[in-house]
C-alpha atoms as a PDB file:
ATOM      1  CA  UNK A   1      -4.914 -40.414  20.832  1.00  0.00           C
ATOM      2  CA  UNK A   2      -8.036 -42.347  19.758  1.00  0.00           C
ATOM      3  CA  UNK A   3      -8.896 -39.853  17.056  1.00  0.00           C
ATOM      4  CA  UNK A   4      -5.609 -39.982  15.672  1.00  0.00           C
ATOM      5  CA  UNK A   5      -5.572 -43.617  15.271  1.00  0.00           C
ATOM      6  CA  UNK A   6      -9.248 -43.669  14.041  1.00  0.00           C
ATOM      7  CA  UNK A   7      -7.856 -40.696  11.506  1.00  0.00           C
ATOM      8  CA  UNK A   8      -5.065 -43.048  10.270  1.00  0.00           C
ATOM      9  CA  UNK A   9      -6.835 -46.325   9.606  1.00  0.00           C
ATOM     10  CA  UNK A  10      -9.374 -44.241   7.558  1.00  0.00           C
ATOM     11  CA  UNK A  11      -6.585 -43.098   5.101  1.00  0.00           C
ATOM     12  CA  UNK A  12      -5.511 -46.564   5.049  1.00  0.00           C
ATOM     13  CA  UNK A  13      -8.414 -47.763   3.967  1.00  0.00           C
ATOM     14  CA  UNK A  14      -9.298 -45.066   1.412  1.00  0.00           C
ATOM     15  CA  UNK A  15      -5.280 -45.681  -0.114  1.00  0.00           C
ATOM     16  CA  UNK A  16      -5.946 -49.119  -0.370  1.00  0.00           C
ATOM     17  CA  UNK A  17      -9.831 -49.810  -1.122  1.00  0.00           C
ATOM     18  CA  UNK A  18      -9.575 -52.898  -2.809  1.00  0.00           C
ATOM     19  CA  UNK A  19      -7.234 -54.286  -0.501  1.00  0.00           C
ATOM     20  CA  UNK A  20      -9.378 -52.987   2.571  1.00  0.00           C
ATOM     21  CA  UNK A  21     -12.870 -54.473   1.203  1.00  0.00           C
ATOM     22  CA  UNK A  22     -11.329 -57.860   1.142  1.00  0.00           C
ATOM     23  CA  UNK A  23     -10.345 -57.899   4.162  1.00  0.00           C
ATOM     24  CA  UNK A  24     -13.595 -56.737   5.452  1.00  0.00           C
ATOM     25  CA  UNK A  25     -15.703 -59.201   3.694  1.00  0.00           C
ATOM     26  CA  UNK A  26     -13.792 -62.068   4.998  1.00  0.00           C
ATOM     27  CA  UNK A  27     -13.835 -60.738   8.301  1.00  0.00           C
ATOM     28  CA  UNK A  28     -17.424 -60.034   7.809  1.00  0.00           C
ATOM     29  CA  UNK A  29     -18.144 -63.620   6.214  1.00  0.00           C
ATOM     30  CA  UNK A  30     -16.235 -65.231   9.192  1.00  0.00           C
ATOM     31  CA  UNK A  31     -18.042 -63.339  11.516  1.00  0.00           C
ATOM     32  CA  UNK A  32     -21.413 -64.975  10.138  1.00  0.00           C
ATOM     33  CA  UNK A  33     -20.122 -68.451   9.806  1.00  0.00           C
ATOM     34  CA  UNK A  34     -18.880 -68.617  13.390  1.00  0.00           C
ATOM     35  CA  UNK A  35     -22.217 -67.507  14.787  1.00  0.00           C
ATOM     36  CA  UNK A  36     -24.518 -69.614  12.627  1.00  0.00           C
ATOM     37  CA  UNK A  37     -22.358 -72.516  13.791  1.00  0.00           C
ATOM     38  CA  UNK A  38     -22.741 -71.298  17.415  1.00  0.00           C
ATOM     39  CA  UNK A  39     -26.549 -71.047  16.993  1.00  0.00           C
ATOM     40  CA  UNK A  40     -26.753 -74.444  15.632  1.00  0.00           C
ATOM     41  CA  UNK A  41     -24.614 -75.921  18.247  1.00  0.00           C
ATOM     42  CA  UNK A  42     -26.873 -73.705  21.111  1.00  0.00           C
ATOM     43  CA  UNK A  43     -29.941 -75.614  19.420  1.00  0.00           C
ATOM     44  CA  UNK A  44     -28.614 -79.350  18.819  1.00  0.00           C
ATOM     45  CA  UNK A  45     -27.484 -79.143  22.495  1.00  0.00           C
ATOM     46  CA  UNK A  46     -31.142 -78.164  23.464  1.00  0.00           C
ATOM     47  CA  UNK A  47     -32.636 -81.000  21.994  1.00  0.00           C
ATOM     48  CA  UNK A  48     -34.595 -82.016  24.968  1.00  0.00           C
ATOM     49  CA  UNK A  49     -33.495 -80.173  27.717  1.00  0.00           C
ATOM     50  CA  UNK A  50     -36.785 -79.408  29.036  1.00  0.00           C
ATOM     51  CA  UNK A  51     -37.111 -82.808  30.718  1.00  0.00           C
ATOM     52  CA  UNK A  52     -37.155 -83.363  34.485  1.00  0.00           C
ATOM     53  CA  UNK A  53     -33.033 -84.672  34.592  1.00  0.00           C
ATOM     54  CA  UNK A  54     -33.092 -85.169  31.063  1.00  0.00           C
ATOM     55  CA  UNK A  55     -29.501 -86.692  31.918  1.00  0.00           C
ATOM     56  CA  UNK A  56     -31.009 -89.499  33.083  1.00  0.00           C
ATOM     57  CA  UNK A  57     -33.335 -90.646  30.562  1.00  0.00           C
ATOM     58  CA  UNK A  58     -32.179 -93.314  28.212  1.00  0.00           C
ATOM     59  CA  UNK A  59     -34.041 -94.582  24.900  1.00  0.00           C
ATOM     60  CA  UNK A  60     -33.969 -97.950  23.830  1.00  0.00           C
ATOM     61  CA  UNK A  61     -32.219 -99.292  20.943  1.00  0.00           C
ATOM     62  CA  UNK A  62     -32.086-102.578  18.902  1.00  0.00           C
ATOM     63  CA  UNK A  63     -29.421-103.569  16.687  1.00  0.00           C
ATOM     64  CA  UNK A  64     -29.619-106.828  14.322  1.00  0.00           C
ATOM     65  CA  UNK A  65     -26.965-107.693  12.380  1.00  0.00           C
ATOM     66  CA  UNK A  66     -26.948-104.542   9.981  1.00  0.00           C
ATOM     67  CA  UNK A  67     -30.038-103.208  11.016  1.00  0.00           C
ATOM     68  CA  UNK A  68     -29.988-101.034  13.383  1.00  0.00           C
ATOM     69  CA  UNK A  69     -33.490 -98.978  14.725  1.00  0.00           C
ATOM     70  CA  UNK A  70     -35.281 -96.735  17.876  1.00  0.00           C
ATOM     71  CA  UNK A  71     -38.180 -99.303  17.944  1.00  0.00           C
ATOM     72  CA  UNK A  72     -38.250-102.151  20.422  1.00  0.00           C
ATOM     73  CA  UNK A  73     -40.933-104.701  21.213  1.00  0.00           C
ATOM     74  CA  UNK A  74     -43.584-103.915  23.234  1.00  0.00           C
ATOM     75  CA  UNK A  75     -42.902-105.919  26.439  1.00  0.00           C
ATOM     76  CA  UNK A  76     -39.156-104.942  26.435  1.00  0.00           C
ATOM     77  CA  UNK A  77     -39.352-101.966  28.664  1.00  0.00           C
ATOM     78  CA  UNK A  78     -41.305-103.363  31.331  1.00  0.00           C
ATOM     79  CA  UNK A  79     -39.266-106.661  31.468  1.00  0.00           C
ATOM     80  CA  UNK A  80     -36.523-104.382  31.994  1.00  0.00           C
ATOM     81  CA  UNK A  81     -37.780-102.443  34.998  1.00  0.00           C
ATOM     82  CA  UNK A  82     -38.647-106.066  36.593  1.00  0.00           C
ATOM     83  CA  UNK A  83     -35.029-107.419  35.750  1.00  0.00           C
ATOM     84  CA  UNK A  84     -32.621-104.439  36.418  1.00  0.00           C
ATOM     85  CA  UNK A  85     -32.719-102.682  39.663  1.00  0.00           C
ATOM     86  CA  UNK A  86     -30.529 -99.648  38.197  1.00  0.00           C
ATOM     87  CA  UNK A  87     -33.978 -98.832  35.636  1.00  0.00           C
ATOM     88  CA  UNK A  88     -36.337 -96.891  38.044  1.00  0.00           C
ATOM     89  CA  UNK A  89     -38.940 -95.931  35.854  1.00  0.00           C
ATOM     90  CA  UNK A  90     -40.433 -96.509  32.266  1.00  0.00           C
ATOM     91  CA  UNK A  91     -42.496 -95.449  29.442  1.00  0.00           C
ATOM     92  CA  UNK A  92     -43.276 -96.711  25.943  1.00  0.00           C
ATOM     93  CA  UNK A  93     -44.634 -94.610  23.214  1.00  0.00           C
ATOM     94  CA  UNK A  94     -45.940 -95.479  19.685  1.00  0.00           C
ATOM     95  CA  UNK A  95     -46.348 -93.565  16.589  1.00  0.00           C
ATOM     96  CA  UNK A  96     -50.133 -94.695  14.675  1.00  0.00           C
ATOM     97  CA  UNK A  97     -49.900 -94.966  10.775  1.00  0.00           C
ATOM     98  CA  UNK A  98     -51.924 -91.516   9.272  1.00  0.00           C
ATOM     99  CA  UNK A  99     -55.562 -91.963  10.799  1.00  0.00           C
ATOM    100  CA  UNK A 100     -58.693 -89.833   9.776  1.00  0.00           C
ATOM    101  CA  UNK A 101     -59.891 -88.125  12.737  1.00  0.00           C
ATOM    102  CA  UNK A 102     -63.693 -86.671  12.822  1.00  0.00           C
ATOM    103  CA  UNK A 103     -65.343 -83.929  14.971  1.00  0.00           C
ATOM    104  CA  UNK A 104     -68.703 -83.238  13.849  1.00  0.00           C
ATOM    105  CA  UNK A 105     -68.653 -82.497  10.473  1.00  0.00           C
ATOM    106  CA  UNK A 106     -64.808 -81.911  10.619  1.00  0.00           C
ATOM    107  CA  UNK A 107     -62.086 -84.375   8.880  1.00  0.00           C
ATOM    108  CA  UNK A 108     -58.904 -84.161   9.315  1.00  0.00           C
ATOM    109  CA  UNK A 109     -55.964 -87.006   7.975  1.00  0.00           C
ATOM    110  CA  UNK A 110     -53.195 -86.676  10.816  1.00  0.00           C
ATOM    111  CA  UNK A 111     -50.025 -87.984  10.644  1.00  0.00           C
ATOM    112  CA  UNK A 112     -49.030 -87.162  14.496  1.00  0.00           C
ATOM    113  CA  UNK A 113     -50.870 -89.808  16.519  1.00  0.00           C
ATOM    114  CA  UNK A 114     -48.974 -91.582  19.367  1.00  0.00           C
ATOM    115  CA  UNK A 115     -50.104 -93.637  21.895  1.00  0.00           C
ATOM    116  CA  UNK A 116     -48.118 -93.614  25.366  1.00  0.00           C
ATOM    117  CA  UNK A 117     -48.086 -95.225  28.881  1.00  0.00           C
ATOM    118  CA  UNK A 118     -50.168 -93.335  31.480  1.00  0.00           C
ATOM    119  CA  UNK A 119     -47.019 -92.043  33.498  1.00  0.00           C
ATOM    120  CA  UNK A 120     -45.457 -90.182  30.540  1.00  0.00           C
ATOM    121  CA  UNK A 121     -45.798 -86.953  32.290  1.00  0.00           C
ATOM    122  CA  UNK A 122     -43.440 -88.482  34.854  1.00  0.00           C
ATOM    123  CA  UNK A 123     -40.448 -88.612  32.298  1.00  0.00           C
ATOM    124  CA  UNK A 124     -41.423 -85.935  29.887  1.00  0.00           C
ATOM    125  CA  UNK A 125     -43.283 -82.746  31.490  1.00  0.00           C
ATOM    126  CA  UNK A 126     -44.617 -82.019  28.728  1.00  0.00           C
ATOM    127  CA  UNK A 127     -46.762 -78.361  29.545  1.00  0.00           C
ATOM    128  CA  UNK A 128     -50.688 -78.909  30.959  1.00  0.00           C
ATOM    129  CA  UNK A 129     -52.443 -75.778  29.585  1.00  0.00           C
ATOM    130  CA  UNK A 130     -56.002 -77.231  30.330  1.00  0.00           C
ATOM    131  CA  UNK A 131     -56.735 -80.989  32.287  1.00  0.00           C
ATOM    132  CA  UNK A 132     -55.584 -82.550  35.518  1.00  0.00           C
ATOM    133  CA  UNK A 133     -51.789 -84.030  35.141  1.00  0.00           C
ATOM    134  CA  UNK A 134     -52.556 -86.913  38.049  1.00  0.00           C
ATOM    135  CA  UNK A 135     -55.975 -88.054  36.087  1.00  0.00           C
ATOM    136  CA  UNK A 136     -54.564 -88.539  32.814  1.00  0.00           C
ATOM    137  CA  UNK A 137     -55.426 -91.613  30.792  1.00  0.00           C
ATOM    138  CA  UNK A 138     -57.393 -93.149  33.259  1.00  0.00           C
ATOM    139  CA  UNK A 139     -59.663 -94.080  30.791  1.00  0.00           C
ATOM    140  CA  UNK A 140     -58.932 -96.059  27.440  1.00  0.00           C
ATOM    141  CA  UNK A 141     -61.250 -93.976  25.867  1.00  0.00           C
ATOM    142  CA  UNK A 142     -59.186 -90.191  26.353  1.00  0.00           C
ATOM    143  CA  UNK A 143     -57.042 -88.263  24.316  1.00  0.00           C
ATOM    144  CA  UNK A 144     -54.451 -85.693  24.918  1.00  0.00           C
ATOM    145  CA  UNK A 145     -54.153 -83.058  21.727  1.00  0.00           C
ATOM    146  CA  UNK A 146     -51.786 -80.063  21.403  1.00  0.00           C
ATOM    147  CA  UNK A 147     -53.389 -76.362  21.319  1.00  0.00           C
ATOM    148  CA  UNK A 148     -52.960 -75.582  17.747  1.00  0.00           C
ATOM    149  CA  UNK A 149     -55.110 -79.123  17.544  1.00  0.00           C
ATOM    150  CA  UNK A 150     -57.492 -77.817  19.592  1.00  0.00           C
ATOM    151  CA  UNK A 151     -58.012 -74.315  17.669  1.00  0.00           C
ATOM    152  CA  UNK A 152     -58.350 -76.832  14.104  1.00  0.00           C
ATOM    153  CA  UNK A 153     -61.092 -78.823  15.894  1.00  0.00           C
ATOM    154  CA  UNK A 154     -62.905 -76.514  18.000  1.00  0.00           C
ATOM    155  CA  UNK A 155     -62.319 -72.987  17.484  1.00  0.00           C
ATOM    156  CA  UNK A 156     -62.586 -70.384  19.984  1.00  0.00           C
ATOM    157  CA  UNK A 157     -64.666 -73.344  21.957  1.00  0.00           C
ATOM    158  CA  UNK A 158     -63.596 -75.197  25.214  1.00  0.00           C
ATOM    159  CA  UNK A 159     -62.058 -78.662  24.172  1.00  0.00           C
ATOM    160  CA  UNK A 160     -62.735 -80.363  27.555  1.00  0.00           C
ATOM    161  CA  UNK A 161     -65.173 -83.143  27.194  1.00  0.00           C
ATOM    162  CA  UNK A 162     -65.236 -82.842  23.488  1.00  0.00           C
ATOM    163  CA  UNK A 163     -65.841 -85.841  21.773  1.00  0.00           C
ATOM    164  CA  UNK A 164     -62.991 -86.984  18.368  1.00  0.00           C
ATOM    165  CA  UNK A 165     -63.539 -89.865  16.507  1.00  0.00           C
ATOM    166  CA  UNK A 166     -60.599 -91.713  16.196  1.00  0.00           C
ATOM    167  CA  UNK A 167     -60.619 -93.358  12.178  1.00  0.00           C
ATOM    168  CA  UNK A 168     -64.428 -92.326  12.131  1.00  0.00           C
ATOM    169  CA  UNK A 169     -65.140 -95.477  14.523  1.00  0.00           C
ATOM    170  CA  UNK A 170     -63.968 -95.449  18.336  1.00  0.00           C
ATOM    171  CA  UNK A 171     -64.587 -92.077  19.846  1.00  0.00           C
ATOM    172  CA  UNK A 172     -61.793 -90.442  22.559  1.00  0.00           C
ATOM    173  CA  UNK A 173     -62.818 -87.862  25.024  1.00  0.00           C
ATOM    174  CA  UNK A 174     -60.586 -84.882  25.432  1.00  0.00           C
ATOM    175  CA  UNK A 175     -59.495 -84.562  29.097  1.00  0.00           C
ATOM    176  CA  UNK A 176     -56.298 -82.367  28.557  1.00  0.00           C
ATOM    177  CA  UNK A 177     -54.752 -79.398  26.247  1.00  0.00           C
ATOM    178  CA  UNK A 178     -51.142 -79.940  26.120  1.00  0.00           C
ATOM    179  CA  UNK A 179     -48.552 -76.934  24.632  1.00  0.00           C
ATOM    180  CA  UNK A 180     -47.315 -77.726  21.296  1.00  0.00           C
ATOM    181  CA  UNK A 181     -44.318 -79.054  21.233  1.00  0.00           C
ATOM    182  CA  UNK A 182     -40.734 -77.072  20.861  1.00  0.00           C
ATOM    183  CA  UNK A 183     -38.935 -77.827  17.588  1.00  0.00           C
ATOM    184  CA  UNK A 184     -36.339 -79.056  19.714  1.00  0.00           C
ATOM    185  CA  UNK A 185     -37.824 -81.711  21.156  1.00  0.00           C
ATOM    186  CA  UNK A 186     -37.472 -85.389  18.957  1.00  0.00           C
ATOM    187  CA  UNK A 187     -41.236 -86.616  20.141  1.00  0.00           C
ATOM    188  CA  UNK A 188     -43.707 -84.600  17.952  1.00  0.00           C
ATOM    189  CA  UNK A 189     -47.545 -85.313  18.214  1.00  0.00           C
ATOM    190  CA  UNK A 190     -50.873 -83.650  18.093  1.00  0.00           C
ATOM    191  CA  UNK A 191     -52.746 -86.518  19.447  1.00  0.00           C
ATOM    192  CA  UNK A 192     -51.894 -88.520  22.386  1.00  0.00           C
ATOM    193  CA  UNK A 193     -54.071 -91.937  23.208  1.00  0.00           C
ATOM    194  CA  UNK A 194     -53.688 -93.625  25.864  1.00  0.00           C
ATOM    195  CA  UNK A 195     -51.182 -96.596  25.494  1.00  0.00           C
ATOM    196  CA  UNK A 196     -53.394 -98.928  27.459  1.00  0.00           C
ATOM    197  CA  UNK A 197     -56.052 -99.451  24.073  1.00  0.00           C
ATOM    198  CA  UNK A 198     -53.840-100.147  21.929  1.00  0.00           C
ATOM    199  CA  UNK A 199     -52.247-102.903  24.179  1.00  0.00           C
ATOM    200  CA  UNK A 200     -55.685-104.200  23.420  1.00  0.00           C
ATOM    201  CA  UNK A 201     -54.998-105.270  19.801  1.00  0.00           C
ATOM    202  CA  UNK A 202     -51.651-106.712  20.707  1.00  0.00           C
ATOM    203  CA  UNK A 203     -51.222-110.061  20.660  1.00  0.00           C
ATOM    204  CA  UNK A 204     -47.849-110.946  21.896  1.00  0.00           C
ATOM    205  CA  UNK A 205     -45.082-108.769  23.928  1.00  0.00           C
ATOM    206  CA  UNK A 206     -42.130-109.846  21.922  1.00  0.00           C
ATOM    207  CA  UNK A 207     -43.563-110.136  18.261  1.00  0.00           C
ATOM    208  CA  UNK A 208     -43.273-106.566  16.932  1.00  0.00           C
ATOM    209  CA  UNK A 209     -40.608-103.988  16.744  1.00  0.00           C
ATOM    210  CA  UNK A 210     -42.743-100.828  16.518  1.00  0.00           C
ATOM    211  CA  UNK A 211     -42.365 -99.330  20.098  1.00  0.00           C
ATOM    212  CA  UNK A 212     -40.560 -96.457  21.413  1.00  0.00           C
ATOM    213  CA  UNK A 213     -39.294 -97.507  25.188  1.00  0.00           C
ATOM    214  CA  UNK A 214     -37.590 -94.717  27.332  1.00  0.00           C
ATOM    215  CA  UNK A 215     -35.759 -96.006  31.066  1.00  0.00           C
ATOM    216  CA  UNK A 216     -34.943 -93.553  33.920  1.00  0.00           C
ATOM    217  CA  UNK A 217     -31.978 -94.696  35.395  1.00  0.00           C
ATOM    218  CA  UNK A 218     -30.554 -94.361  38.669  1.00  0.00           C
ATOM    219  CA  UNK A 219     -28.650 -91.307  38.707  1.00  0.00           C
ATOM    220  CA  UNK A 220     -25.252 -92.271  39.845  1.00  0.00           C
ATOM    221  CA  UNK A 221     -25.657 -95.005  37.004  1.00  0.00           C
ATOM    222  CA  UNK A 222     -27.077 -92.232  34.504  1.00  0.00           C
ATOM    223  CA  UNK A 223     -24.259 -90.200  34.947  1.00  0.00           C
ATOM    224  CA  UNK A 224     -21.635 -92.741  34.998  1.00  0.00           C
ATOM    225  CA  UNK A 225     -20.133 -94.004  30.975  1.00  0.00           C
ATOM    226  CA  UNK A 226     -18.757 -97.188  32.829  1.00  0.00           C
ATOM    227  CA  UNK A 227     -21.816 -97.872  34.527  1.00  0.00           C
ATOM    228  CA  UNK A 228     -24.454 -97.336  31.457  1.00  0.00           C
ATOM    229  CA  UNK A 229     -22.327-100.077  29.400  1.00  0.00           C
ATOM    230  CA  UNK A 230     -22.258-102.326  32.051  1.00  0.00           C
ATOM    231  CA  UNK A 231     -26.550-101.892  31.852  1.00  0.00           C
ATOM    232  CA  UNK A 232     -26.166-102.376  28.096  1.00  0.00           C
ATOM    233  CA  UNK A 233     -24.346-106.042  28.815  1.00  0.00           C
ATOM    234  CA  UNK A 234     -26.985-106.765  31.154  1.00  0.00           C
ATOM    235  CA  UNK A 235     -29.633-105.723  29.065  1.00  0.00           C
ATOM    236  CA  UNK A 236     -28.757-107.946  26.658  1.00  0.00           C
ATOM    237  CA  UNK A 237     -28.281-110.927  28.526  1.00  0.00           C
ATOM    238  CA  UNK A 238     -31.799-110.244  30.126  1.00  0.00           C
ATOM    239  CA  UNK A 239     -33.172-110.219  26.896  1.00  0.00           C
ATOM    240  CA  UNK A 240     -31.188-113.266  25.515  1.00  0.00           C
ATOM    241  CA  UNK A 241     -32.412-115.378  28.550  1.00  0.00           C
ATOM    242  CA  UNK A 242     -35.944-114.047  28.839  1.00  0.00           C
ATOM    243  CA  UNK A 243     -36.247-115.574  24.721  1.00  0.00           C
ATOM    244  CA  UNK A 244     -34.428-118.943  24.838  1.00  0.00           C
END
């Protein structure tokens, strides 16, 4: 029975060839469309996803008048995890301006530098290949870099206690290797300072809007629409009161 029906639609395509190879492209071209869209969905919907309950990690936004931007100032997320009881946990990041970085007679101008809060591991899990995760940036003087960094630098060499010079000037000690980072993943560094020196040349908490600030929330707050814009209203007030 099979044969006979394969038998048949073979004459009717060789009757009507021009007819059939239409068809079959656009089926074809469908085809393709449909499952580069799925891929593409499959990958937006990653973004991230390799977070500890990525569900419950919120960043922080500002929005002035038409201007609207990721970066907050630099005293915002803490003042939030002081003032809200629904914010459990926080971490700020910062993204450095293109910096010259020296290793012996190495030179490199990199435009992934961030700085971040000691506890960033605690949010974002980023992978550990070489270093201690619970002795990280306990020293203002360490740096974090990625393991295609690490071959640039160093080689076939062991990067641990290494030595970079951070704009030729203040020198970092490498205490950890970290993974580089998926393409689906919005934070993107090969250098990570500790957040706690560059606090050092800030001068006010409220001044500048050039900080990243992630909040884990609660989860039954995370999870809940209803909930997260009742913590927007409160956030604002917060921040309204905290300034006048």
């Amino acid at each position: 029975m099979i044969r006979n029906y394969l038998k048949t639609a073979i004459r009717n395509l060789q009757r009507n060839k021009v007819f059939s190879a239409i068809n079959i492209a656009g089926l074809a071209t469908g085809l393709c469309g449909s499952i580069l869209i799925f891929l593409w969905v499959q990958d937006e919907l990653s973004y991230d996803r390799g977070n500890p309950q990525p569900e419950d990690i919120f960043r922080v936004t500002a929005i002035d008048g038409s201007l609207h931007t990721a970066m907050v100032p630099l005293g915002m997320g803490p003042f939030l995890q002081t003032t809200l009881p629904v914010v459990k946990q926080g971490v700020r990041f910062s993204a450095a301006d293109p910096q010259m970085m020296v290793q012996g007679d190495k030179r490199f101008l990199e435009k992934r530098i961030w700085f971040a809060d000691s506890n960033f591991q605690q949010l974002f899990n980023f992978p550990l290949v070489e270093g201690d995760a619970a002795q990280i940036f306990r020293g203002k003087n360490e740096v974090l870099i990625t393991e295609s960094t690490a071959k640039r630098y160093f080689g076939g060499r062991d990067p641990m206690g290494e030595r970079i010079s951070y704009q030729g000037q203040q020198e970092f000690v490498v205490t950890g290797v970290l993974k580089d980072l998926p393409a689906n993943s919005h934070i993107q560094f090969d250098f990570l300072l500790p957040f706690a020196y560059l606090r050092d040349q800030e001068t006010s908490a409220w001044n500048n809007f050039v900080y990243y600030s992630y909040l884990r929330l609660d989860h039954s707050a995370a999870v809940n629409p209803s909930a997260v814009a009742q913590l927007e209203k409160n956030m604002n007030a917060a921040c309204y009161d905290s300034l006048n």
